[in-house]
Protein backbone atom coordinates (compact mmCIF):
# COMPACT_ATOMS: atom_id res chain seq x y z
CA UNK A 1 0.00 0.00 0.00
CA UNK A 2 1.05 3.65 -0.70
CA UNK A 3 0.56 6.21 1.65
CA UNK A 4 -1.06 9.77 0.27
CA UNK A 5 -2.15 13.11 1.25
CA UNK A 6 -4.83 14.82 -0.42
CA UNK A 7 -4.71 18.64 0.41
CA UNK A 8 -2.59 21.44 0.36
CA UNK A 9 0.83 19.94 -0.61
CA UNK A 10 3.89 21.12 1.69
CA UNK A 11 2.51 23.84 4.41
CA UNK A 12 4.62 25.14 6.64
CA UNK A 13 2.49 27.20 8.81
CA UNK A 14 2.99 26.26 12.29
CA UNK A 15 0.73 28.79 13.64
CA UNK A 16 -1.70 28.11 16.41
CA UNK A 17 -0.49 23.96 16.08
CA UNK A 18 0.01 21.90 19.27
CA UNK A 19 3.40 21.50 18.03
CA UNK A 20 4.10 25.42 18.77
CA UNK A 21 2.55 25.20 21.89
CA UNK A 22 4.36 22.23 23.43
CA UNK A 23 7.85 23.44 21.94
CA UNK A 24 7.83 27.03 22.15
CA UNK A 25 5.37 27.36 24.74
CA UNK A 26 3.26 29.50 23.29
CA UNK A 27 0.10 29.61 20.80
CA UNK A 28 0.63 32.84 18.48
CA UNK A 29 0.19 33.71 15.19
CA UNK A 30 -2.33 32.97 12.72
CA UNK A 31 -3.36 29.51 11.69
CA UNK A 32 -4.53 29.12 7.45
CA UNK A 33 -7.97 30.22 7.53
CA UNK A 34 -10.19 27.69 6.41
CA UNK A 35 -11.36 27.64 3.39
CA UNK A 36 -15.23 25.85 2.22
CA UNK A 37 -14.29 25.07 -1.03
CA UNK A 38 -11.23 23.04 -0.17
CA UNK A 39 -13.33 21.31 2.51
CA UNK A 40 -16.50 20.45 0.21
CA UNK A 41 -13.29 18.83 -2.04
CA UNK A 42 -12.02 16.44 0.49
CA UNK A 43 -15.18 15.59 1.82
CA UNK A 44 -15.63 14.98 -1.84
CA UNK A 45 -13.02 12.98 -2.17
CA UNK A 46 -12.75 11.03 0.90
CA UNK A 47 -16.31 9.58 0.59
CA UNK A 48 -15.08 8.52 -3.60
CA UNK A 49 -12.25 6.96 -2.49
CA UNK A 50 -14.16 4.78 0.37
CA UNK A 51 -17.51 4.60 -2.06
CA UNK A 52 -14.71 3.27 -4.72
CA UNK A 53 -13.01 0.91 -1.96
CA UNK A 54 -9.52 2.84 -3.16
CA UNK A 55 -8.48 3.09 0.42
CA UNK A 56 -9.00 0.96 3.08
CA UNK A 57 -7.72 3.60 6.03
CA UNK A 58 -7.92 7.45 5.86
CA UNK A 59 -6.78 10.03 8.54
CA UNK A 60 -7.42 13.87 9.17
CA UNK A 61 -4.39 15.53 9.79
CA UNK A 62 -5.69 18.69 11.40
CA UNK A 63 -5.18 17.74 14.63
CA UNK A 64 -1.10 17.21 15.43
CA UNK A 65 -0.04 17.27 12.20
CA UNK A 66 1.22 14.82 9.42
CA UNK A 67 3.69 12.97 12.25
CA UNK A 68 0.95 12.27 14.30
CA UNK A 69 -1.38 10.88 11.69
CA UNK A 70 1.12 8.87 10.36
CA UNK A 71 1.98 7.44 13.60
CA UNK A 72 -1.89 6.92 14.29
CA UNK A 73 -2.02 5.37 10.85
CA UNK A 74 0.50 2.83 11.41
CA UNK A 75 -0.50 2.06 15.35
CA UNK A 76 -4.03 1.29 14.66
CA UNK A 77 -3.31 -0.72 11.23
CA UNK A 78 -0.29 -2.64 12.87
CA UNK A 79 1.47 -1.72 10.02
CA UNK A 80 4.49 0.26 9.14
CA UNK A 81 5.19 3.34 7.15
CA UNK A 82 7.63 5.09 5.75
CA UNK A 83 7.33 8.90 5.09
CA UNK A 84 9.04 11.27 2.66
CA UNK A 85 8.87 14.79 3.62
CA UNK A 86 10.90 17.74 2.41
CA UNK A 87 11.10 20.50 5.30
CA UNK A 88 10.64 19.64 9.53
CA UNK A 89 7.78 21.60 9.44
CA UNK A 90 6.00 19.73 7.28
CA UNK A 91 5.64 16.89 10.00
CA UNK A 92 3.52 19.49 12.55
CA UNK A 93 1.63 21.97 10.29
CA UNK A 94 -2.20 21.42 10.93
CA UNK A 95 -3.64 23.06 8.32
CA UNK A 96 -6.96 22.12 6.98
CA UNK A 97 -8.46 20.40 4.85
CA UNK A 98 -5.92 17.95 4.77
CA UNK A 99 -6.34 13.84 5.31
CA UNK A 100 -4.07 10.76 4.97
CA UNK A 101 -4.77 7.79 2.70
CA UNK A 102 -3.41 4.36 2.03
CA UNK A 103 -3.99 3.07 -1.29
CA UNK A 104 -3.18 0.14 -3.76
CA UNK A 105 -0.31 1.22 -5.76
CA UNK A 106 -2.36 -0.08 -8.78
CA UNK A 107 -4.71 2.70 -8.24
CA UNK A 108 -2.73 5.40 -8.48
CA UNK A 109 -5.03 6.84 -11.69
CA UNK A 110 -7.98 6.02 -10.46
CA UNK A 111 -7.17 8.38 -6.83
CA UNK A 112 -5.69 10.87 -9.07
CA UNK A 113 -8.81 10.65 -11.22
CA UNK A 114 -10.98 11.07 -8.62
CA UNK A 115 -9.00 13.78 -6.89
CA UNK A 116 -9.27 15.97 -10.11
CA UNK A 117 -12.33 15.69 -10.37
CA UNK A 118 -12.85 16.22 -6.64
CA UNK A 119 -10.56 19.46 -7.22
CA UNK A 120 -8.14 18.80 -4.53
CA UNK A 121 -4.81 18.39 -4.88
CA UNK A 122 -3.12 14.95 -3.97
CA UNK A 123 0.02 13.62 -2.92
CA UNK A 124 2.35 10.55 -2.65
CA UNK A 125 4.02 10.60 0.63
CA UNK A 126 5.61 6.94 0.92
CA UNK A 127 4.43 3.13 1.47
CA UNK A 128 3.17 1.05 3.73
CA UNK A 129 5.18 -2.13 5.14
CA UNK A 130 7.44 -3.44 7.96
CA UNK A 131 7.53 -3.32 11.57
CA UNK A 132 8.41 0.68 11.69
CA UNK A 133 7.46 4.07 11.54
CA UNK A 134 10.12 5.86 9.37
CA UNK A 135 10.54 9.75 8.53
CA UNK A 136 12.57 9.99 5.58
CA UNK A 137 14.01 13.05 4.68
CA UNK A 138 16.82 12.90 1.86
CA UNK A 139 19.93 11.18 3.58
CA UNK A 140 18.28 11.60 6.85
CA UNK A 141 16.05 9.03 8.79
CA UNK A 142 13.97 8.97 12.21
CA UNK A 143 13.02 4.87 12.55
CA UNK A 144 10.13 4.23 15.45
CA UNK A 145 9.70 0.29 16.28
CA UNK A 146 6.33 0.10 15.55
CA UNK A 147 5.54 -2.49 18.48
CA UNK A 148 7.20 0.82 21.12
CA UNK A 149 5.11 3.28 19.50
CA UNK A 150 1.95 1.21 19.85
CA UNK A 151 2.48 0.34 23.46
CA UNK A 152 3.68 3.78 24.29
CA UNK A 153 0.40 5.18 22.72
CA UNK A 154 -2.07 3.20 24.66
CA UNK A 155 0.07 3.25 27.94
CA UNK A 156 -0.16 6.94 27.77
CA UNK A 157 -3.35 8.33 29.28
CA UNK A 158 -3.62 5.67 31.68
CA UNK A 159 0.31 6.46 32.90
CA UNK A 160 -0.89 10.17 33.36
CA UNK A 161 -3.96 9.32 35.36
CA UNK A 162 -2.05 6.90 37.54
């Protein structure tokens, strides 16, 4: 399976994300306004590509970022990923209208079909395999055991309530 994005490729606007907040201690700035045409379009497409069985998993990544929903992704599918990203910032920008897929890599036209006509931009980010979560960026990698991440995400509530 392939991992996508449909949305706005690349944003770098960290403004207002729980990423600022946690590192720089502070929530300023200005998050991307939302915008009701590029919501209508993922709606749009998200219900094609489950309608279509394209994609068997989808994820928003408004809340925490691409990192997080890629991390989510691979936690509840049991599955590993590997991501390719350009810039850091790409990992924690929660811009709207903005959702993970996994897909078939044999339907590549058909999800870029449906995204056109959709009129939302898509995105490959990586593939889906292994017993990792990896964040590739050029000669650079960040590799997660998959089986540590999962335990480490439903440990954590109940470890802060203890």
């Amino acid at each position: 399976m392939d991992l996508w994005c449909a949305g706005a490729p690349d944003p770098i606007n960290l403004a207002g994300s729980a990423f600022e907040q946690v590192t720089f201690g502070h929530v300023g700035g200005r998050p991307t306004a939302p915008d009701s045409t590029m919501a209508i379009a993922a709606i749009r497409l998200a219900r094609k590509l489950v309608a279509d069985e394209l994609s068997p998993a989808l994820h928003d990544i408004s809340d925490g970022g691409l990192a997080v929903a890629v991390s989510e992704l691979a936690i509840a599918s049991g599955v590993g990923v590997t991501l390719e990203y350009a810039d850091w910032r790409h990992l924690f920008s929660e811009d709207p209208h903005r959702f993970l897929f996994a897909v078939a890599p044999d339907s590549r036209d058909a999800v870029e079909a449906a995204a056109e006509a959709a009129g939302i931009p898509v995105t490959r980010l990586g593939t889906f395999g292994g017993d990792e979560i990896v964040f590739h960026r050029g000669g650079t990698k960040a590799v997660v055991d998959l089986a540590t991440a999962t335990e480490t995400f439903r440990t954590a509530i109940p470890r802060r309530l203890a």
